[in-house]
C-alpha atoms as a PDB file:
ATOM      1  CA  UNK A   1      -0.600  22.462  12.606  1.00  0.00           C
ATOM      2  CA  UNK A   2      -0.304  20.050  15.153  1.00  0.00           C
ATOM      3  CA  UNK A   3       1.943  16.877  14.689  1.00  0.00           C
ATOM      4  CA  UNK A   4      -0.992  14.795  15.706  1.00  0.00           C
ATOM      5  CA  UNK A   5      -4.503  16.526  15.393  1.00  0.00           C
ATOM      6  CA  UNK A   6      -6.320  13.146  16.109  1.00  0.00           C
ATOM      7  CA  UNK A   7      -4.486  13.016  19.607  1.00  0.00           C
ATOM      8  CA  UNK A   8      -3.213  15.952  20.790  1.00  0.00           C
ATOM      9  CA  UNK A   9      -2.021  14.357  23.523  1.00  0.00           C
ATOM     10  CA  UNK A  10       0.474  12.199  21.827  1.00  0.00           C
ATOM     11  CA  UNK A  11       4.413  13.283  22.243  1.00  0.00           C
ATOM     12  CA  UNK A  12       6.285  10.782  20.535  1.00  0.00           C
ATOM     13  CA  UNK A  13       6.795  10.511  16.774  1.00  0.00           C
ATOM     14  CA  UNK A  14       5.759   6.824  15.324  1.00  0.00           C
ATOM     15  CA  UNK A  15       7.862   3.877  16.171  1.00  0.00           C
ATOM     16  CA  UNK A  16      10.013   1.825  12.688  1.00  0.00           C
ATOM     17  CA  UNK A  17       9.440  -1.168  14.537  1.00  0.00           C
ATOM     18  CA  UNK A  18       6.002  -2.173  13.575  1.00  0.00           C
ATOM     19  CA  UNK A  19       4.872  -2.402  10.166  1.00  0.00           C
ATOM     20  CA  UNK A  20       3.288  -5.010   7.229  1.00  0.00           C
ATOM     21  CA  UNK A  21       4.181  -5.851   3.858  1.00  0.00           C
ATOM     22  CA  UNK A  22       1.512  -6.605   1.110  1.00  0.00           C
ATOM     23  CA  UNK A  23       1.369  -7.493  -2.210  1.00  0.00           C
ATOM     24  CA  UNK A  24      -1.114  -9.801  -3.741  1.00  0.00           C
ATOM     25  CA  UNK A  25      -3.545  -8.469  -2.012  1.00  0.00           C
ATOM     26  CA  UNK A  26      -2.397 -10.401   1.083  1.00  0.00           C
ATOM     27  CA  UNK A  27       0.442  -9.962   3.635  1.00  0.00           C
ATOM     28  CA  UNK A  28       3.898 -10.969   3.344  1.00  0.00           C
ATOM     29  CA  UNK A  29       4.708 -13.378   6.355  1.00  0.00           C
ATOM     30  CA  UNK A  30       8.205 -12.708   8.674  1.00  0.00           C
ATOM     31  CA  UNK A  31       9.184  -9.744   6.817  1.00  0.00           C
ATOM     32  CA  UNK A  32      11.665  -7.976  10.030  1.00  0.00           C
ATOM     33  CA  UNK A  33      13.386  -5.562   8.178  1.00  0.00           C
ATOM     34  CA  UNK A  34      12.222  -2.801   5.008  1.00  0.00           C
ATOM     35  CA  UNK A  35      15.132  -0.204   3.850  1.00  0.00           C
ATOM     36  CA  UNK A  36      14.433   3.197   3.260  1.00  0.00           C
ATOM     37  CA  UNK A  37      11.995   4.956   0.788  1.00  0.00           C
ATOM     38  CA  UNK A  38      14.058   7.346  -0.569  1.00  0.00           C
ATOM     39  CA  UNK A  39      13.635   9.470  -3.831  1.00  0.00           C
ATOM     40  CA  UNK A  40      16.352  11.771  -4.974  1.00  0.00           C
ATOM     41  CA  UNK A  41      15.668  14.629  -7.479  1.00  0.00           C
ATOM     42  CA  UNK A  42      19.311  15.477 -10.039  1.00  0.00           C
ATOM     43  CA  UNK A  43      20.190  18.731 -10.156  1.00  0.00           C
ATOM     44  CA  UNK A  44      20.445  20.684 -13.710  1.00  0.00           C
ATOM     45  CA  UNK A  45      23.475  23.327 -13.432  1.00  0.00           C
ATOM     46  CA  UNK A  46      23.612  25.958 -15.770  1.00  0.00           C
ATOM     47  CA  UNK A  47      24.635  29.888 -16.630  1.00  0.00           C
ATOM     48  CA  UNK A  48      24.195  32.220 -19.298  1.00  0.00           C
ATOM     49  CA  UNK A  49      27.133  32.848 -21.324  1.00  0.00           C
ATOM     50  CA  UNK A  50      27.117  36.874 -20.330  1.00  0.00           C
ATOM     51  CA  UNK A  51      27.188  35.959 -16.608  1.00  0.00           C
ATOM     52  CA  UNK A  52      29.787  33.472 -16.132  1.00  0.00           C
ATOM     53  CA  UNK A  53      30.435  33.801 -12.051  1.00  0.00           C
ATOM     54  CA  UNK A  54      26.544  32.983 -11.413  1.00  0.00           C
ATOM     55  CA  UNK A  55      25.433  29.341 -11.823  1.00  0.00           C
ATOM     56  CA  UNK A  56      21.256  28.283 -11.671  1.00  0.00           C
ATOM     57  CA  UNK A  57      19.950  25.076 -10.629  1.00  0.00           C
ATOM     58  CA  UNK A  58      16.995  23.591 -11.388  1.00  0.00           C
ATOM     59  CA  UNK A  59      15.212  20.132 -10.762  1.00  0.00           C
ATOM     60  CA  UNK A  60      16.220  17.488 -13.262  1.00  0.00           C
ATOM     61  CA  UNK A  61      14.993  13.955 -13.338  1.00  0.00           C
ATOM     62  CA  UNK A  62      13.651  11.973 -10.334  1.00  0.00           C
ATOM     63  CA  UNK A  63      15.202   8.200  -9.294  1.00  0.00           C
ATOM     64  CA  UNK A  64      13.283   5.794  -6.657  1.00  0.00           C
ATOM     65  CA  UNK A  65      16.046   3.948  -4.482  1.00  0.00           C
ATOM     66  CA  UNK A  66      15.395   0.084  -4.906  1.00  0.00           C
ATOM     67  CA  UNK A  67      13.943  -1.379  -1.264  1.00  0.00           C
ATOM     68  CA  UNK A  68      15.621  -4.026   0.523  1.00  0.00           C
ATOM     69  CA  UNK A  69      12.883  -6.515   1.982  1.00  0.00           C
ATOM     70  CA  UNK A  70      14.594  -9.416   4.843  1.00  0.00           C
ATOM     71  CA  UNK A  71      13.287 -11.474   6.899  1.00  0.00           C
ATOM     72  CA  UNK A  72      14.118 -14.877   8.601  1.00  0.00           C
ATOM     73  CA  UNK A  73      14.083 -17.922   6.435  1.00  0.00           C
ATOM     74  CA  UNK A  74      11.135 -20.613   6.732  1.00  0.00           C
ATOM     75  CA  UNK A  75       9.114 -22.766   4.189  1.00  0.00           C
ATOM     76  CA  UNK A  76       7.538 -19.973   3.060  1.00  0.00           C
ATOM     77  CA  UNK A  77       7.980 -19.346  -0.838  1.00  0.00           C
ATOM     78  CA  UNK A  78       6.622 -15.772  -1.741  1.00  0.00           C
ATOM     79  CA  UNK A  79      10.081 -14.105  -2.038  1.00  0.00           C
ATOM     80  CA  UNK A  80      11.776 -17.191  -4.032  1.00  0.00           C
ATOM     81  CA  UNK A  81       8.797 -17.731  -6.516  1.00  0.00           C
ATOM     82  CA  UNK A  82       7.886 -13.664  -7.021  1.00  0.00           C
ATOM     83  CA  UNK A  83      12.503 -13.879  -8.073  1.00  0.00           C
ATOM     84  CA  UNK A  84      11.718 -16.390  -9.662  1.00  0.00           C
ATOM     85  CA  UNK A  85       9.249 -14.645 -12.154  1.00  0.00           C
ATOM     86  CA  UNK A  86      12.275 -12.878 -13.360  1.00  0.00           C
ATOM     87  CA  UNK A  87      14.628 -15.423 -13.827  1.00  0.00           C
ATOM     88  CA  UNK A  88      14.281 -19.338 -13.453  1.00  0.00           C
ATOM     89  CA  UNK A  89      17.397 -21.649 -14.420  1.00  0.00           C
ATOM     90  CA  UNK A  90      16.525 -24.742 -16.523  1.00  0.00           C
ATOM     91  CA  UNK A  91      13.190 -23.051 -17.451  1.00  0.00           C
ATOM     92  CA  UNK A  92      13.591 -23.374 -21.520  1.00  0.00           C
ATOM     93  CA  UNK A  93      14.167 -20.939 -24.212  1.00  0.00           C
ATOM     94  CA  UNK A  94      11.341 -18.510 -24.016  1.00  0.00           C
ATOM     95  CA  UNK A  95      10.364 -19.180 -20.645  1.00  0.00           C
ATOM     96  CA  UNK A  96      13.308 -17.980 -18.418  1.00  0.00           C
ATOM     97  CA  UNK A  97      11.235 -15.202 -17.266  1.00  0.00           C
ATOM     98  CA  UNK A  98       7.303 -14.465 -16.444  1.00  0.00           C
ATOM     99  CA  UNK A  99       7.322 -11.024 -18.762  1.00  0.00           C
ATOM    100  CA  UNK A 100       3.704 -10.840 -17.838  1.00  0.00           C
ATOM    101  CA  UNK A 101       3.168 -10.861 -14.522  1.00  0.00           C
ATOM    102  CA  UNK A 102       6.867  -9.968 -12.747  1.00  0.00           C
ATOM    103  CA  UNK A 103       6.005  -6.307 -11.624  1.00  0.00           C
ATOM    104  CA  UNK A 104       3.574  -5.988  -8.850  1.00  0.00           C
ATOM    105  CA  UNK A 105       2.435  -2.959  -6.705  1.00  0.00           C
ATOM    106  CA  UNK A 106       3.528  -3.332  -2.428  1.00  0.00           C
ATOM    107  CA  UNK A 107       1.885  -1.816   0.014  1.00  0.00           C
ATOM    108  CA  UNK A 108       4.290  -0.587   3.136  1.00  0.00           C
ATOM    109  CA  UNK A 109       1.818  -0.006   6.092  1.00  0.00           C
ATOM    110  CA  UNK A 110       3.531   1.833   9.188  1.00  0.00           C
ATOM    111  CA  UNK A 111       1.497   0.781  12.831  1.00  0.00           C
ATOM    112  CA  UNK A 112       1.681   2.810  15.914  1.00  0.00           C
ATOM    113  CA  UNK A 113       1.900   0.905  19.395  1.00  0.00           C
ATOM    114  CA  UNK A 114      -1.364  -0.175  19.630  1.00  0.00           C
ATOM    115  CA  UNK A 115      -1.201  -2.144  16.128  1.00  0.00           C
ATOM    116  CA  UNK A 116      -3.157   0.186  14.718  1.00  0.00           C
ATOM    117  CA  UNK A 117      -2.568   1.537  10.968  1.00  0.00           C
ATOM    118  CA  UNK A 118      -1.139   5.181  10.642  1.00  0.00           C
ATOM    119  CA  UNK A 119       0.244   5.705   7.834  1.00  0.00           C
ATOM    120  CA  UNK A 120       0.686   3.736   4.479  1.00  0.00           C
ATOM    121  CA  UNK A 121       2.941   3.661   0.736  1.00  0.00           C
ATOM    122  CA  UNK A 122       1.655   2.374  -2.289  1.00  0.00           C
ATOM    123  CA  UNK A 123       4.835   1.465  -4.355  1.00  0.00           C
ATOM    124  CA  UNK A 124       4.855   1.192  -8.103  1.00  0.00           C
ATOM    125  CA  UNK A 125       5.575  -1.678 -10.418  1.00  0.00           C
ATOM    126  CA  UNK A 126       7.978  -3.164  -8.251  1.00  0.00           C
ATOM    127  CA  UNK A 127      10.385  -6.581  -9.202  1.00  0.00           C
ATOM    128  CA  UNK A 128      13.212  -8.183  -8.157  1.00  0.00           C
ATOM    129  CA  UNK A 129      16.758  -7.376  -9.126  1.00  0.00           C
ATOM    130  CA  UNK A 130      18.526  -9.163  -6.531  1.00  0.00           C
ATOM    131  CA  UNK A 131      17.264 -12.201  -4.518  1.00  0.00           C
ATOM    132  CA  UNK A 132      19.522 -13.877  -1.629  1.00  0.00           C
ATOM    133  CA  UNK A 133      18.026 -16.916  -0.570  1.00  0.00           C
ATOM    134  CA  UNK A 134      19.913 -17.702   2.271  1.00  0.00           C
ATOM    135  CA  UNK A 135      22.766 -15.072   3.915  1.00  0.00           C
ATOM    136  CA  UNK A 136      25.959 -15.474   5.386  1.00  0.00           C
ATOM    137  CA  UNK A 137      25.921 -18.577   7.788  1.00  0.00           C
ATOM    138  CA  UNK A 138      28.395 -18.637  10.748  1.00  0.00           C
ATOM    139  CA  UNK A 139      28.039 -21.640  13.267  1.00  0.00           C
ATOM    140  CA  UNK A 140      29.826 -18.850  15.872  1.00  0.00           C
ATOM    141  CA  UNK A 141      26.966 -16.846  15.548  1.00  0.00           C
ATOM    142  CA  UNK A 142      23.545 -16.272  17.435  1.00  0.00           C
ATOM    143  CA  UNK A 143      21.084 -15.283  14.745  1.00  0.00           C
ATOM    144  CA  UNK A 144      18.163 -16.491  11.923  1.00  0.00           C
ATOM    145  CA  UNK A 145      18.918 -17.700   8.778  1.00  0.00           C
ATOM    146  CA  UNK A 146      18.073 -14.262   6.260  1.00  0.00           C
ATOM    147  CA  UNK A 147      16.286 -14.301   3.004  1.00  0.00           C
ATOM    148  CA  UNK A 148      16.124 -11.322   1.493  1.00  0.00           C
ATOM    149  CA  UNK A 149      14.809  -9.241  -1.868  1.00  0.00           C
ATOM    150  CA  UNK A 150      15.939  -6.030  -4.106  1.00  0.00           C
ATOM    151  CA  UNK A 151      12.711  -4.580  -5.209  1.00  0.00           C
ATOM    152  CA  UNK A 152      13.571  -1.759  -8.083  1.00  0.00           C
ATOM    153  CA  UNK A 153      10.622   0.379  -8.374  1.00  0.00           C
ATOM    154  CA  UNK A 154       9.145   3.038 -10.421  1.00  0.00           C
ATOM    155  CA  UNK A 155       7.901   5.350  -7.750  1.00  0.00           C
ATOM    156  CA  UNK A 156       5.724   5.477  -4.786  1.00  0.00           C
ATOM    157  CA  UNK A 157       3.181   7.934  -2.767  1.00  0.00           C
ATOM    158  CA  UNK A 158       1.435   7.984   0.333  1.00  0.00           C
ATOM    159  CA  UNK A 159      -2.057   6.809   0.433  1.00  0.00           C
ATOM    160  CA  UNK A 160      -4.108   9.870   1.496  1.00  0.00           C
ATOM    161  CA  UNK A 161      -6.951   7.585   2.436  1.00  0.00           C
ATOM    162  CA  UNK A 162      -5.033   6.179   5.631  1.00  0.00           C
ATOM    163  CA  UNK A 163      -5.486   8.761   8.364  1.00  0.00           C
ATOM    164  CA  UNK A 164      -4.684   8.769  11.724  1.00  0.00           C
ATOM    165  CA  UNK A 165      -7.310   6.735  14.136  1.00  0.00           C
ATOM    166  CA  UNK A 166      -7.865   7.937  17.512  1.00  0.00           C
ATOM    167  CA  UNK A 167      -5.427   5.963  20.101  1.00  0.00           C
ATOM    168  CA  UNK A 168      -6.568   3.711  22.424  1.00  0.00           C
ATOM    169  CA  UNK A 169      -6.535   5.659  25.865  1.00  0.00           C
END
C-alpha cells in the first residue's frame, strides 16, 4: 500500500508541529506542546511444570500513558477551571470536587502543511491529575510563562472517519 494513496506524490511523513486540541466541543486556545499517545500492553510469563527451560508469553492487561497538555500562560481559564473540577480549595465539605462532570472526551487533530486535517484521536474519559499553573520562572531566561495539565485517560483510538484530503498543489 502506498504511504499516501490520496497523493502519491507526497514524500515526507506528517509534520508534529501543527495540530488542535478540543474538548467541549470547541478548541483549546495556545496549546504548543501535547506528549505522546502511548499504550503499553504487560506481558503474562508462564511455563508448564514438565517443561521448565521454555517460558510463554502472552498479552496481559493494557495501560494508557497520561498526556501532558502546555502551553503559554494568558487570561485564558479552560485548563485552571477543567483542574479545578477535581479539586477546589475552600470549596466546602461535599463540594471539593465536580464528581459529575470532571471526565471529558479530547480530540487530538494532527494538520499537514497546508492546515489541513489528516489524521485525528478521540481520547477517553480524560481528567486532570496534575495541574501547574505557572512553571519555573527565571528572570535570566528568554521564554513564556507555561501552564500546563496531566490528563489520565482511559484509552483512545483513531477516528476512521478523518481521511486524508487531497493536498493543495
Amino acid at each position: 500500500m502506498a504511504e499516501f494513496p490520496v497523493n502519491p506524490a507526497r514524500l515526507d511523513p506528517y509534520k508534529n508541529f501543527k495540530f488542535r486540541v478540543k474538548w467541549d466541543g470547541r478548541y483549546v486556545a495556545g496549546v504548543s506542546k501535547v506528549s505522546a499517545l502511548r499504550r503499553t500492553t504487560g506481558v503474562v510469563e508462564h511455563r508448564e511444570g514438565g517443561n521448565p527451560s521454555l517460558e510463554h508469553r502472552s498479552p496481559g492487561q493494557t495501560a494508557f500513558a497520561p498526556i501532558v497538555l502546555e502551553r503559554g500562560r494568558t487570561q485564558d481559564a479552560d485548563f485552571e477551571n477543567w483542574a479545578n473540577l477535581v479539586w477546589r480549595l475552600g470549596a466546602g465539605l461535599g463540594a471539593e470536587a465536580g464528581l459529575k462532570d470532571f471526565r471529558k472526551d479530547i480530540f487530538i487533530e494532527l494538520l499537514n502543511e497546508a492546515g489541513q486535517l489528516v489524521m485525528a484521536f478521540k481520547i477517553f474519559r480524560c481528567w486532570p491529575s496534575e495541574y501547574v499553573a505557572l512553571a519555573d520562572l527565571d528572570s535570566a531566561a528568554n521564554a513564556v510563562a507555561i501552564e500546563s495539565m496531566t490528563l489520565q485517560n482511559e484509552g483512545w483510538e483513531r477516528d476512521t472517519s478523518v481521511s486524508e484530503p487531497v493536498e493543495p498543489a
